[in-house]
PDB file of N, CA and C in Angstrom:
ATOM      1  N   UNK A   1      12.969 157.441 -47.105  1.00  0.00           N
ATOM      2  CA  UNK A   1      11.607 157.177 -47.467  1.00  0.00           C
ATOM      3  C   UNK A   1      11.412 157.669 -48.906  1.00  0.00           C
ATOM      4  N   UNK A   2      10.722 156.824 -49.932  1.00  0.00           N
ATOM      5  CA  UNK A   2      10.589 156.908 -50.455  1.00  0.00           C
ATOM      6  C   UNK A   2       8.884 157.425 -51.552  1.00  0.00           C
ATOM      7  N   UNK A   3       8.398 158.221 -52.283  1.00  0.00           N
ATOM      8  CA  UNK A   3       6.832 157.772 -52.295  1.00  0.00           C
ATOM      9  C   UNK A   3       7.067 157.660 -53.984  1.00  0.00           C
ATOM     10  N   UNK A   4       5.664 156.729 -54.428  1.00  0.00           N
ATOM     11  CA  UNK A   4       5.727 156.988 -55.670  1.00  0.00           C
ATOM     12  C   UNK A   4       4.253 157.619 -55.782  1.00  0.00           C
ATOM     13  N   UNK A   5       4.752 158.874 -56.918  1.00  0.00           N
ATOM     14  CA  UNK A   5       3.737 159.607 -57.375  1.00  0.00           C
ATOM     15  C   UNK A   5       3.149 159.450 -58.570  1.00  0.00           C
ATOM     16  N   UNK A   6       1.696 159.820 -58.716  1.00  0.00           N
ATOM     17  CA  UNK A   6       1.462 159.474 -60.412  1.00  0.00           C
ATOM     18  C   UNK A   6       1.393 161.117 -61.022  1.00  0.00           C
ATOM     19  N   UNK A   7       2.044 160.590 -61.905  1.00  0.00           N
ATOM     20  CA  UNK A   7       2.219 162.020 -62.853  1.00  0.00           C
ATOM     21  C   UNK A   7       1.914 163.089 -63.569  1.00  0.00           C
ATOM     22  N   UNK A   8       0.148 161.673 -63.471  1.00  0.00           N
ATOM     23  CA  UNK A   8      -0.792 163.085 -64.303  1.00  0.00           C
ATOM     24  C   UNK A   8      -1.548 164.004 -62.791  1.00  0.00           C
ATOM     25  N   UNK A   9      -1.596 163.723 -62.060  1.00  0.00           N
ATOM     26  CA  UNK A   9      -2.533 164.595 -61.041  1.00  0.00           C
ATOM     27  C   UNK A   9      -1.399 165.067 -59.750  1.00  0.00           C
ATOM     28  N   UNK A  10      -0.199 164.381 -59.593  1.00  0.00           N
ATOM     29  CA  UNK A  10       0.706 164.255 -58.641  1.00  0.00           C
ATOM     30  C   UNK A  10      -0.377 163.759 -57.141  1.00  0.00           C
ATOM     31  N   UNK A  11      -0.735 162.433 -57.590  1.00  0.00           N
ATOM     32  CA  UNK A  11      -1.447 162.365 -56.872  1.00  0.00           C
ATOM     33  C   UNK A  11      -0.139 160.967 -55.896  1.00  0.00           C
ATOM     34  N   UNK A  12      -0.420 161.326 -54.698  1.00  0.00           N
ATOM     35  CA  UNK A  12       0.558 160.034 -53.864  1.00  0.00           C
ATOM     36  C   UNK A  12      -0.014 158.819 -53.747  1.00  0.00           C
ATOM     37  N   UNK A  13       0.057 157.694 -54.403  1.00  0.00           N
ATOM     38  CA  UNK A  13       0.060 156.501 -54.303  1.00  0.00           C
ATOM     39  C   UNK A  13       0.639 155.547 -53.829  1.00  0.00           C
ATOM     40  N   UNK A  14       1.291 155.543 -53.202  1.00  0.00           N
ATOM     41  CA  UNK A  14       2.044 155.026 -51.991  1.00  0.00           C
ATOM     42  C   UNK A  14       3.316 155.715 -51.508  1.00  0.00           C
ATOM     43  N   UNK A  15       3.536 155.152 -49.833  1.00  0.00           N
ATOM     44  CA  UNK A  15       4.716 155.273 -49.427  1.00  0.00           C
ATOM     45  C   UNK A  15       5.495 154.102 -49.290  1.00  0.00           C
ATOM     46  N   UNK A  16       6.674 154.125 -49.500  1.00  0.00           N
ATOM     47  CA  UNK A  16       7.644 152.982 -49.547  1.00  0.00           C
ATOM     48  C   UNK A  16       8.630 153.839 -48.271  1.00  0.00           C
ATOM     49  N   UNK A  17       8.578 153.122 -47.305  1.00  0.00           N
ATOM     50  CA  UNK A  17       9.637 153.068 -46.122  1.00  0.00           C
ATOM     51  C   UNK A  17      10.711 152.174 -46.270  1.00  0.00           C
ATOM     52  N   UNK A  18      12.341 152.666 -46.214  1.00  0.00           N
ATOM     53  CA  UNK A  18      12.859 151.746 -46.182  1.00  0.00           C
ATOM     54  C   UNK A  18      13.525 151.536 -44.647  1.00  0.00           C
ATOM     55  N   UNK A  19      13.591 150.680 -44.063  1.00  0.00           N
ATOM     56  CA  UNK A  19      14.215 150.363 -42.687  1.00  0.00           C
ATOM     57  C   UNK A  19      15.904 150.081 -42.551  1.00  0.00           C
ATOM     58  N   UNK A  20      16.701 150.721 -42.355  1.00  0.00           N
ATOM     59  CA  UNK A  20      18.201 150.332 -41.834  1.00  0.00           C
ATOM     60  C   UNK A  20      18.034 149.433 -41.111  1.00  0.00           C
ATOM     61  N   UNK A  21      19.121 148.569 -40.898  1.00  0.00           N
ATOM     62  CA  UNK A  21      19.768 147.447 -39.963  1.00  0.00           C
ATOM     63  C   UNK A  21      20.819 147.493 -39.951  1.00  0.00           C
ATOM     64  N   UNK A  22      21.110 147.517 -38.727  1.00  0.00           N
ATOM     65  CA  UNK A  22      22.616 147.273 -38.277  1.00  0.00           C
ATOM     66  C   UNK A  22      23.006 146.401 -39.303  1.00  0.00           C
ATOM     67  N   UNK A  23      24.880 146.683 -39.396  1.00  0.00           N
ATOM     68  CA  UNK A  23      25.304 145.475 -40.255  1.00  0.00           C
ATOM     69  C   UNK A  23      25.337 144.180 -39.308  1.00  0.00           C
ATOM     70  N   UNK A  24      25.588 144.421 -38.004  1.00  0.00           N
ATOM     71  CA  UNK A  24      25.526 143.145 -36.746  1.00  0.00           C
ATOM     72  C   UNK A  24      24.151 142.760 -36.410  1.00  0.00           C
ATOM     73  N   UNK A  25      24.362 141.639 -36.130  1.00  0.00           N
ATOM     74  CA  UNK A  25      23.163 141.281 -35.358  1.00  0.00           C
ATOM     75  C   UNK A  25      23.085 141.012 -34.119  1.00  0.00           C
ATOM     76  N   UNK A  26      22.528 141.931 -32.666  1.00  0.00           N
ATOM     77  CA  UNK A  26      22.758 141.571 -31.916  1.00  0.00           C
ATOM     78  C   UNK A  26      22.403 140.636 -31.079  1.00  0.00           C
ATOM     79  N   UNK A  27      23.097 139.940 -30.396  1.00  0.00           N
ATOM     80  CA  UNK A  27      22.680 138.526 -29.323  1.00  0.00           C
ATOM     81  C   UNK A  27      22.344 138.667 -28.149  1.00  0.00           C
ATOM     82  N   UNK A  28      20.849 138.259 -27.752  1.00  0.00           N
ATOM     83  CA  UNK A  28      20.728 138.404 -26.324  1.00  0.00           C
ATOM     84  C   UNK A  28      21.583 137.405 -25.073  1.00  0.00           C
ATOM     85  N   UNK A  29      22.344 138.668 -24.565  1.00  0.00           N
ATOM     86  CA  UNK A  29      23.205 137.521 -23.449  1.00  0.00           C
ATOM     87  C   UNK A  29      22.612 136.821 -22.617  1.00  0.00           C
ATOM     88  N   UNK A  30      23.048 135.730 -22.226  1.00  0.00           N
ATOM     89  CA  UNK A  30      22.182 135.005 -21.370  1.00  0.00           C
ATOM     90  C   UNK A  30      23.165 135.235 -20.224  1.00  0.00           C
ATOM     91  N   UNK A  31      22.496 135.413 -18.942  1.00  0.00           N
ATOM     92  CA  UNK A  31      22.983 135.431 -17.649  1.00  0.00           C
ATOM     93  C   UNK A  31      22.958 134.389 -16.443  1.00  0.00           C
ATOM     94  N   UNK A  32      23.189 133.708 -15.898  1.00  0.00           N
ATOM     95  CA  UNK A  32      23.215 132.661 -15.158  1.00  0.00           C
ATOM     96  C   UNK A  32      22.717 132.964 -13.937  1.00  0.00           C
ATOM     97  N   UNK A  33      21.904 132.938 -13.231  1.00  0.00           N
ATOM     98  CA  UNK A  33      21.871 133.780 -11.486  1.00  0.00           C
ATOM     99  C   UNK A  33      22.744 133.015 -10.599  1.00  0.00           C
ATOM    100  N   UNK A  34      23.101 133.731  -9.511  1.00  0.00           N
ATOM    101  CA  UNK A  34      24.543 132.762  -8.983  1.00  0.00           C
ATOM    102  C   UNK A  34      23.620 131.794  -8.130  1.00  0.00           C
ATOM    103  N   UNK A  35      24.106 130.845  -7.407  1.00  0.00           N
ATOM    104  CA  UNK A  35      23.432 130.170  -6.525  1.00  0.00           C
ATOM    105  C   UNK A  35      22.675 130.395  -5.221  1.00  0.00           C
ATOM    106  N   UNK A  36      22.860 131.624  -4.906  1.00  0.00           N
ATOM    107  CA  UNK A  36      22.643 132.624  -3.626  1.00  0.00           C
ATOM    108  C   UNK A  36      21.307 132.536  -4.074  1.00  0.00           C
ATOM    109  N   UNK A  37      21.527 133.264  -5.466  1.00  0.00           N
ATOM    110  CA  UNK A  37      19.544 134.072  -6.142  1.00  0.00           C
ATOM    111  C   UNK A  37      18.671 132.651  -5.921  1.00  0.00           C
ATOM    112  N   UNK A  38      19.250 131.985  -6.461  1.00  0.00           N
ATOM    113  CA  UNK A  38      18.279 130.361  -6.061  1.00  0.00           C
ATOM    114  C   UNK A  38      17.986 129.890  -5.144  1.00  0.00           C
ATOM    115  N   UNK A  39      18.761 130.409  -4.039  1.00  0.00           N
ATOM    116  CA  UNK A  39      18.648 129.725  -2.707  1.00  0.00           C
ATOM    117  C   UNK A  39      17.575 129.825  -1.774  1.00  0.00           C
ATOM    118  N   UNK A  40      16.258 129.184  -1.340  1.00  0.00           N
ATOM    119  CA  UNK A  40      15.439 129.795  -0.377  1.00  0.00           C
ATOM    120  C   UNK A  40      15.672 130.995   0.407  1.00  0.00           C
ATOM    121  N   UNK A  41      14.579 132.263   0.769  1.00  0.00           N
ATOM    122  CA  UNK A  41      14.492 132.952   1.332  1.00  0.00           C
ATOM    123  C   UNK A  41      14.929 132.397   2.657  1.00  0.00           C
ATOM    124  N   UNK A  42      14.767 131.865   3.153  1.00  0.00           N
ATOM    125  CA  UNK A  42      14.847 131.482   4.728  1.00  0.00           C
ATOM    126  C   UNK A  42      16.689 131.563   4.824  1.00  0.00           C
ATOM    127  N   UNK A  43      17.251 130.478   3.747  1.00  0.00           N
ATOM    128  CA  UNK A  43      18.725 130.825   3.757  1.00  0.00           C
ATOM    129  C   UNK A  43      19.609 131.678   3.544  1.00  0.00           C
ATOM    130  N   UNK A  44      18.548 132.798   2.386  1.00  0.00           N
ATOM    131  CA  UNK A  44      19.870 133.907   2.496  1.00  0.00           C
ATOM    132  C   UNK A  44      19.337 134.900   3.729  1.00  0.00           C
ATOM    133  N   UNK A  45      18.237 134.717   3.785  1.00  0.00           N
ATOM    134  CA  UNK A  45      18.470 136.044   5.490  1.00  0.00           C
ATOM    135  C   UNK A  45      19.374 134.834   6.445  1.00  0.00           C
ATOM    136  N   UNK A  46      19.375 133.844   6.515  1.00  0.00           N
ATOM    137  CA  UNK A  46      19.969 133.203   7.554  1.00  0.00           C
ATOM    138  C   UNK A  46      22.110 133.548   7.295  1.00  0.00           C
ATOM    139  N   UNK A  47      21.868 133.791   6.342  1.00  0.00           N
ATOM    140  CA  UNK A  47      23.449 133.620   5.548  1.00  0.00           C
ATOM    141  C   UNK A  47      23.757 135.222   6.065  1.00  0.00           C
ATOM    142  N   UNK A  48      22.727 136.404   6.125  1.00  0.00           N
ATOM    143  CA  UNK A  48      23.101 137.523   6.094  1.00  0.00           C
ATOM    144  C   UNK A  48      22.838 137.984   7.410  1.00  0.00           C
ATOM    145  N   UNK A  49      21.941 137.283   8.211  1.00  0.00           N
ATOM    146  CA  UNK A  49      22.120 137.435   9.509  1.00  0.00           C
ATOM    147  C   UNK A  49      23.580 136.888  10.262  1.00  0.00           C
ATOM    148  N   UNK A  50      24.381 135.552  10.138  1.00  0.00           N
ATOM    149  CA  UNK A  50      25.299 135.372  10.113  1.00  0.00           C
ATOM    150  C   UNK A  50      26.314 136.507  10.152  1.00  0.00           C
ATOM    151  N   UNK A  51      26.290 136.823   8.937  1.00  0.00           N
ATOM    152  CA  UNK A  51      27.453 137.823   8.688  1.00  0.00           C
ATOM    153  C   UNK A  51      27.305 139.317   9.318  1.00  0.00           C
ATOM    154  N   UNK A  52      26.268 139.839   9.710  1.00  0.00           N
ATOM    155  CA  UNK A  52      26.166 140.978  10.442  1.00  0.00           C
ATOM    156  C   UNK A  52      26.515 140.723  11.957  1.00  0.00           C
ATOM    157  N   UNK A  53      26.040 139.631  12.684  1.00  0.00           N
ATOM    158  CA  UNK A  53      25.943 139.355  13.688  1.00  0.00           C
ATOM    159  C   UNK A  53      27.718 138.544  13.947  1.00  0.00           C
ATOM    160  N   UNK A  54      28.460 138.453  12.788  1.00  0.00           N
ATOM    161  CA  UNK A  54      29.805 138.382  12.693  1.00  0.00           C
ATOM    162  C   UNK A  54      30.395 139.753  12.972  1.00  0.00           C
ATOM    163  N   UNK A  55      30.018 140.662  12.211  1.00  0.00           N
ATOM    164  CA  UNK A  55      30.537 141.896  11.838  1.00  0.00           C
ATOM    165  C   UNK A  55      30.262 142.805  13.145  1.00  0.00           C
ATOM    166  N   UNK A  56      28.905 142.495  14.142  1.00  0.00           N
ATOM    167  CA  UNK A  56      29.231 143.297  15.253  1.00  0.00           C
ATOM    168  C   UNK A  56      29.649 142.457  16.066  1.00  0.00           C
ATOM    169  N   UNK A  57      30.275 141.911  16.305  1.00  0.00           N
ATOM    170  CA  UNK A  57      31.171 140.387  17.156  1.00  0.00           C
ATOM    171  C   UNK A  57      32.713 141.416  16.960  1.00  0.00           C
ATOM    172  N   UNK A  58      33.138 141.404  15.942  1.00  0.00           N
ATOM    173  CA  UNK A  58      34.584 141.934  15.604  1.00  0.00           C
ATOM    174  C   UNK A  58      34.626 143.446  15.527  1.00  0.00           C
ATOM    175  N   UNK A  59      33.417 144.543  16.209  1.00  0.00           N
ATOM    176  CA  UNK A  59      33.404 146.001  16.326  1.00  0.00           C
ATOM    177  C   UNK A  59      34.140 145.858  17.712  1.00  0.00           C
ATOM    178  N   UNK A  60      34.883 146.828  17.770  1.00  0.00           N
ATOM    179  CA  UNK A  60      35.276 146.813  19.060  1.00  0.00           C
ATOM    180  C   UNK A  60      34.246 147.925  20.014  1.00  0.00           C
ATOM    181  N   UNK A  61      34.378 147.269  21.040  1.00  0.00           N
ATOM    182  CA  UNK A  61      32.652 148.139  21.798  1.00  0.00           C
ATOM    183  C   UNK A  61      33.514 149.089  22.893  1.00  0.00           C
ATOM    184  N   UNK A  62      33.049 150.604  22.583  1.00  0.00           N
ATOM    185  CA  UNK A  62      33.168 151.274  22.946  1.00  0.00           C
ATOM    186  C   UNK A  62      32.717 151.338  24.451  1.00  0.00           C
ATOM    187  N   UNK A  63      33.858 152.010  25.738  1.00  0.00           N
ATOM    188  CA  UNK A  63      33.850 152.412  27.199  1.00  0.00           C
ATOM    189  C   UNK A  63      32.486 153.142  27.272  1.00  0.00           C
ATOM    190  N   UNK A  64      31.565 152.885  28.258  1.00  0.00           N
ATOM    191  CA  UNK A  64      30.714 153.347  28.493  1.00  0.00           C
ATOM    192  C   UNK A  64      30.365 153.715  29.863  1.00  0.00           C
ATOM    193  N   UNK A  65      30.264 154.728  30.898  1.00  0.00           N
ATOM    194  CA  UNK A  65      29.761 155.309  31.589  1.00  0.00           C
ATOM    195  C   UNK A  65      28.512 156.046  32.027  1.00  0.00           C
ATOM    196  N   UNK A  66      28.000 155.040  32.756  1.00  0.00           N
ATOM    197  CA  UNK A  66      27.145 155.717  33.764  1.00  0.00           C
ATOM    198  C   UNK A  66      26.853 157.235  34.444  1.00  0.00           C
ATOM    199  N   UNK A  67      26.584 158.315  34.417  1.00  0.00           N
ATOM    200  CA  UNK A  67      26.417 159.533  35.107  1.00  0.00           C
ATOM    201  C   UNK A  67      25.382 159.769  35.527  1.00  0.00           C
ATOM    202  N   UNK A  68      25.402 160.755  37.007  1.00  0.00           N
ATOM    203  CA  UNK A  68      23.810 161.149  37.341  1.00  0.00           C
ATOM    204  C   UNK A  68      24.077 162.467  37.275  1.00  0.00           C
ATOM    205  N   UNK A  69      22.868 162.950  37.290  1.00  0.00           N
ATOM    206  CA  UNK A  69      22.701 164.455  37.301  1.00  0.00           C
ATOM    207  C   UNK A  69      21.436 164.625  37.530  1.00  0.00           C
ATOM    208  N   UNK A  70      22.075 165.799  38.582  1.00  0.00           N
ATOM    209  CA  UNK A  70      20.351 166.379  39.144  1.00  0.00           C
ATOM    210  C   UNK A  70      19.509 167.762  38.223  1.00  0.00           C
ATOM    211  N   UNK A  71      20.109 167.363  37.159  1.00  0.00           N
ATOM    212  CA  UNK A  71      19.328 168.493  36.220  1.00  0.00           C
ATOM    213  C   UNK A  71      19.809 168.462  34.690  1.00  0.00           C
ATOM    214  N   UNK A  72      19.019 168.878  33.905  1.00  0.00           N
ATOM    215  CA  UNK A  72      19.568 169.076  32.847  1.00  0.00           C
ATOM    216  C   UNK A  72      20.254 169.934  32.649  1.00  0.00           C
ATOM    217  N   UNK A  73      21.768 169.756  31.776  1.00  0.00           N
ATOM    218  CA  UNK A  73      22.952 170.497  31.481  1.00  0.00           C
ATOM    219  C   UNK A  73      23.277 169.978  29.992  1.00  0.00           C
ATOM    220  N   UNK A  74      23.564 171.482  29.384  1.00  0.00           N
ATOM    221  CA  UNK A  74      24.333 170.889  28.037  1.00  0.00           C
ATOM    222  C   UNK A  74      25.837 172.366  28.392  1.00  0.00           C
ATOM    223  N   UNK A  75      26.813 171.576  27.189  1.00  0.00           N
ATOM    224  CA  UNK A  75      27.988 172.108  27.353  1.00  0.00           C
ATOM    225  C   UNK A  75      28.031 171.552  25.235  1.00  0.00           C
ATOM    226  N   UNK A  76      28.519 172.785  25.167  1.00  0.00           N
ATOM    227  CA  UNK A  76      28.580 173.355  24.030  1.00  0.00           C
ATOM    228  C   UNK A  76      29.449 171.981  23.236  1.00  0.00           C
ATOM    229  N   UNK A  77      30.691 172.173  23.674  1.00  0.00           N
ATOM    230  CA  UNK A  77      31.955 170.736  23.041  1.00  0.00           C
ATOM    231  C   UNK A  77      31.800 169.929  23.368  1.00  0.00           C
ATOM    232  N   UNK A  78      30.952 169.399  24.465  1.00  0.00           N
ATOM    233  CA  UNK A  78      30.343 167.548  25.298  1.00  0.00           C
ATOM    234  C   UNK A  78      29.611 167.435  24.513  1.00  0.00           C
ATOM    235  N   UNK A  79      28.085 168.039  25.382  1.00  0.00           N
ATOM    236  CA  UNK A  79      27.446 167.574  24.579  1.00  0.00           C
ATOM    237  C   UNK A  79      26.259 167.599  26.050  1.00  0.00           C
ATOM    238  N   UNK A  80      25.350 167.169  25.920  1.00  0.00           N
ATOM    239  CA  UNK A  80      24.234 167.631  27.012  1.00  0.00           C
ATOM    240  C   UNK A  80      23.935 165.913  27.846  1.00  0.00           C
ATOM    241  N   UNK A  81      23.420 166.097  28.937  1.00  0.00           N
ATOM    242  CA  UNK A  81      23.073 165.303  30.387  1.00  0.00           C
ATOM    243  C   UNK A  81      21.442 165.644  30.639  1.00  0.00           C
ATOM    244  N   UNK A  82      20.657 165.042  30.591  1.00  0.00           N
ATOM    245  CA  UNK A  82      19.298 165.159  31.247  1.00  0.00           C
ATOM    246  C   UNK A  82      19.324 165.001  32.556  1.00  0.00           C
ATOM    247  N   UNK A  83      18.228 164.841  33.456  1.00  0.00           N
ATOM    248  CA  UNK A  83      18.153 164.711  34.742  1.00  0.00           C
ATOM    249  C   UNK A  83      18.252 163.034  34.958  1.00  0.00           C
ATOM    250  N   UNK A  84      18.683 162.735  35.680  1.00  0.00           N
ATOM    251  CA  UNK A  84      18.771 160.992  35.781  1.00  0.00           C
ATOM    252  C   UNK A  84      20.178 160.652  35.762  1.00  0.00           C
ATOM    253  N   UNK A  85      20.044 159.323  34.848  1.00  0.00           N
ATOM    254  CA  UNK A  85      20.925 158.545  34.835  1.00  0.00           C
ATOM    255  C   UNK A  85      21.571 158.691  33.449  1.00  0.00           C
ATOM    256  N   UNK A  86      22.700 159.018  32.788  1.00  0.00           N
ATOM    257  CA  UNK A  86      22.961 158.788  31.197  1.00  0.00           C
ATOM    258  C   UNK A  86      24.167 158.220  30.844  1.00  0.00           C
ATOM    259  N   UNK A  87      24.475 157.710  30.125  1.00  0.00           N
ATOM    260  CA  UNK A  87      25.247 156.641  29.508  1.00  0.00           C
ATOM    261  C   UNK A  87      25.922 157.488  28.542  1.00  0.00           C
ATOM    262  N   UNK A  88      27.336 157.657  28.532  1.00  0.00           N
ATOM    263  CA  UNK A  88      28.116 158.615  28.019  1.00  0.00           C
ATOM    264  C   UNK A  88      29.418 157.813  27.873  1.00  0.00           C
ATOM    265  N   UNK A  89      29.892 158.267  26.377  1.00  0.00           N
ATOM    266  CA  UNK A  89      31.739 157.517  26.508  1.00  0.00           C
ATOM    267  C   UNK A  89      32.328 157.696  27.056  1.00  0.00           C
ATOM    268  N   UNK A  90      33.597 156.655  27.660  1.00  0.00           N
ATOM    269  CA  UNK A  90      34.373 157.025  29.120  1.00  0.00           C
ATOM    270  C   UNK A  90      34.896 158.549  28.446  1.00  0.00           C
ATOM    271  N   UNK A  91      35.945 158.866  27.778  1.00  0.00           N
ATOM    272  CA  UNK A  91      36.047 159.962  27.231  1.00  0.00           C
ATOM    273  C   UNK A  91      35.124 161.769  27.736  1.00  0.00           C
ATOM    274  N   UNK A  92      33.961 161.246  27.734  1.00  0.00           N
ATOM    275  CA  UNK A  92      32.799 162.347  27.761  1.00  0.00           C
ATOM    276  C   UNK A  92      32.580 162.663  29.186  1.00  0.00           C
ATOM    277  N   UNK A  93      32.365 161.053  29.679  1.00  0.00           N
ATOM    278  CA  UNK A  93      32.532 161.126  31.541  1.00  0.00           C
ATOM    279  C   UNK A  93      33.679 161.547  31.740  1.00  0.00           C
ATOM    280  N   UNK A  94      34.828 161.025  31.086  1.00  0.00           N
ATOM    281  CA  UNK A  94      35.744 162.540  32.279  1.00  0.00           C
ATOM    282  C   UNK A  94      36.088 163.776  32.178  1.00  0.00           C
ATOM    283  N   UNK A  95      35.007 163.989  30.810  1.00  0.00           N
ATOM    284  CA  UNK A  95      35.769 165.634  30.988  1.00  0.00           C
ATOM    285  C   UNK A  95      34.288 165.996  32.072  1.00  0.00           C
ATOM    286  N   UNK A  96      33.004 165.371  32.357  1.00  0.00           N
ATOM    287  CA  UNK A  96      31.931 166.267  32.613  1.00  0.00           C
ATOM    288  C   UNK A  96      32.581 166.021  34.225  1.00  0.00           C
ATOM    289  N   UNK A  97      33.005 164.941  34.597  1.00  0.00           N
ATOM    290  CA  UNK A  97      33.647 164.554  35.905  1.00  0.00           C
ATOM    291  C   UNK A  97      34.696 165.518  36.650  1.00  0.00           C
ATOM    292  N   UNK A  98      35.587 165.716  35.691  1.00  0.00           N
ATOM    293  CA  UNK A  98      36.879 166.924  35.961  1.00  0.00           C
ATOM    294  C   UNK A  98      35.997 168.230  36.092  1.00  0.00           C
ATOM    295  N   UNK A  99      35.278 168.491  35.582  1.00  0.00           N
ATOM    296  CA  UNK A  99      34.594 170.245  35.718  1.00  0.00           C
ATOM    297  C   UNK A  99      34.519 170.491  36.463  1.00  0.00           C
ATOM    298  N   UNK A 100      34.052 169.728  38.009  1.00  0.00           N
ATOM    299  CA  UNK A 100      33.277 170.343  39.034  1.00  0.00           C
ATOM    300  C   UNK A 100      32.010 170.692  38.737  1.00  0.00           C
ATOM    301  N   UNK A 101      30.932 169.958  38.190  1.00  0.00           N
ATOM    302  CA  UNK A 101      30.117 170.745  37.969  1.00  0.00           C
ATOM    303  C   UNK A 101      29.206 169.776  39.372  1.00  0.00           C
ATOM    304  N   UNK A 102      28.172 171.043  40.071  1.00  0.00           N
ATOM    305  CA  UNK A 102      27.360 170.633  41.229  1.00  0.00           C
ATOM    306  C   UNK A 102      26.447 169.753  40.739  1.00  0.00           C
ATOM    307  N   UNK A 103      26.001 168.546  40.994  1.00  0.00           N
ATOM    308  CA  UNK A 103      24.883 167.707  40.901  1.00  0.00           C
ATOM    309  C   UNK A 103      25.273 166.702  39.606  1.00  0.00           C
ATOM    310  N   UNK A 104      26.265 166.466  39.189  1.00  0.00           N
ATOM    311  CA  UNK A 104      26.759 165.319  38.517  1.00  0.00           C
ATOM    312  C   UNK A 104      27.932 164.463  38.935  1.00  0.00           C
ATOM    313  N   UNK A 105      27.153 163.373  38.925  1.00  0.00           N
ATOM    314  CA  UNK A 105      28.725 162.463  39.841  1.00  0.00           C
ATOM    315  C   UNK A 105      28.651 161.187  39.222  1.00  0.00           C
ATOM    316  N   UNK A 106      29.161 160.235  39.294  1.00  0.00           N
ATOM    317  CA  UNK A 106      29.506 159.124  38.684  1.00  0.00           C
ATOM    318  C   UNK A 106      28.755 157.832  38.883  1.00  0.00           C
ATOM    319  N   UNK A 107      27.835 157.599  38.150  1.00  0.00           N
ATOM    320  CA  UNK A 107      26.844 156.337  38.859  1.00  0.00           C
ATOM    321  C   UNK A 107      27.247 154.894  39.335  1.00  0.00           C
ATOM    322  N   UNK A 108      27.369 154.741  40.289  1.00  0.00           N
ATOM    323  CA  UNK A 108      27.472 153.174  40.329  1.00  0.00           C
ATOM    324  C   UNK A 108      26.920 151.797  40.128  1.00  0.00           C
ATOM    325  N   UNK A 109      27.301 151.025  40.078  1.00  0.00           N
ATOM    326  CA  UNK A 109      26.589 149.732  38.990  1.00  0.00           C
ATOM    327  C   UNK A 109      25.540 149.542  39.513  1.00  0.00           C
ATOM    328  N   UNK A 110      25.551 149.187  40.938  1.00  0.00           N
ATOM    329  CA  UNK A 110      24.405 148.715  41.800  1.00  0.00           C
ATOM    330  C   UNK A 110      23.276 149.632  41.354  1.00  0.00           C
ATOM    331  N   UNK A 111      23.669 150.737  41.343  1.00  0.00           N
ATOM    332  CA  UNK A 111      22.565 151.853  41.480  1.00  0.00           C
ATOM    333  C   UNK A 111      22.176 151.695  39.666  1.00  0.00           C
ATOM    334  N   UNK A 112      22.619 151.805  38.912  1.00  0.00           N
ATOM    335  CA  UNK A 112      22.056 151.630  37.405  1.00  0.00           C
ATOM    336  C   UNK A 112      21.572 150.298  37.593  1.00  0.00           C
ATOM    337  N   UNK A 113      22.171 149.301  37.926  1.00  0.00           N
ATOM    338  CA  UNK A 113      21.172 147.808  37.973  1.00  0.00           C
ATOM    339  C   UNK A 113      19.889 147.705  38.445  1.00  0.00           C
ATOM    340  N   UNK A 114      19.836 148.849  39.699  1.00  0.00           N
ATOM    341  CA  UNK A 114      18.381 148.760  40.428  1.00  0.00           C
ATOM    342  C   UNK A 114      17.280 149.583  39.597  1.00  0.00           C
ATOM    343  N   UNK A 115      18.178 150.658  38.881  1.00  0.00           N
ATOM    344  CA  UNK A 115      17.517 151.330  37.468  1.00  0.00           C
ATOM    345  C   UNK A 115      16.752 151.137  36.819  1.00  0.00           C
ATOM    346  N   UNK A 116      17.140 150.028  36.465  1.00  0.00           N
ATOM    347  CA  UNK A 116      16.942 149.347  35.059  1.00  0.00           C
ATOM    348  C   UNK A 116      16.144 148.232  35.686  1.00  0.00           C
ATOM    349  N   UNK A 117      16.152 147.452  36.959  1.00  0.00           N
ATOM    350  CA  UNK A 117      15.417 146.977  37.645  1.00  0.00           C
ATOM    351  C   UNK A 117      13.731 147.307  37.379  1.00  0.00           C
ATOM    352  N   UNK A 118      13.667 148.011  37.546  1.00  0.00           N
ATOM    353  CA  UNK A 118      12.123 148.811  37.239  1.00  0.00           C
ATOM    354  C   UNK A 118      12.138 148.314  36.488  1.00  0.00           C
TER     355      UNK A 118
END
């Protein structure tokens, strides 16, 4: 920045700013949106419902067991049972199965079907 002054009063009579510029000039890129971004709303949830509803198709679905119990129980390394009916990995049902523990036993289908019946 520059100013020029006058000499008899040093009085400031203007400022002169000078501005840098890059020696480049830069170009705004242009971007294309892919064909997806264009595509009606209705088609890409339809495109992404697809593919989730692919993706739990090819999970492999985990053993699941039925248990009753006449009370609530938790066990520290399982993991806890309410009173009823609970749905536990085969894994989980047999260790609570092997324990011996009084008032938990193994539900049968009929009996969860009439369950869930309600």
């Amino acid at each position: 920045m520059s100013e020029i002054i006058n000499d008899s009063n040093d009085e400031v009579l203007a400022v002169e700013e000078t501005v840098e510029t890059p020696a480049e000039t830069i170009e705004e890129a242009v971007v294309e949106a892919p064909e997806e971004a264009t595509a009606p709303v209705e088609e890409v949830v339809e495109v992404k419902q697809k593919k989730q509803k692919a993706s739990q198709e090819a999970a492999p679905k985990e053993d699941v067991v039925a248990i009753f119990s006449t009370k609530n129980i938790s066990w520290a390394e399982i993991g806890s049972l309410k009173t009823g009916y609970n749905l536990v990995p085969a894994e989980t049902a047999e260790q609570w199965l092997t324990a011996n523990i009084r008032g938990i036993r193994k539900a049968t289908p009929d009996e969860v079907a009439a369950r869930s019946a309600r």
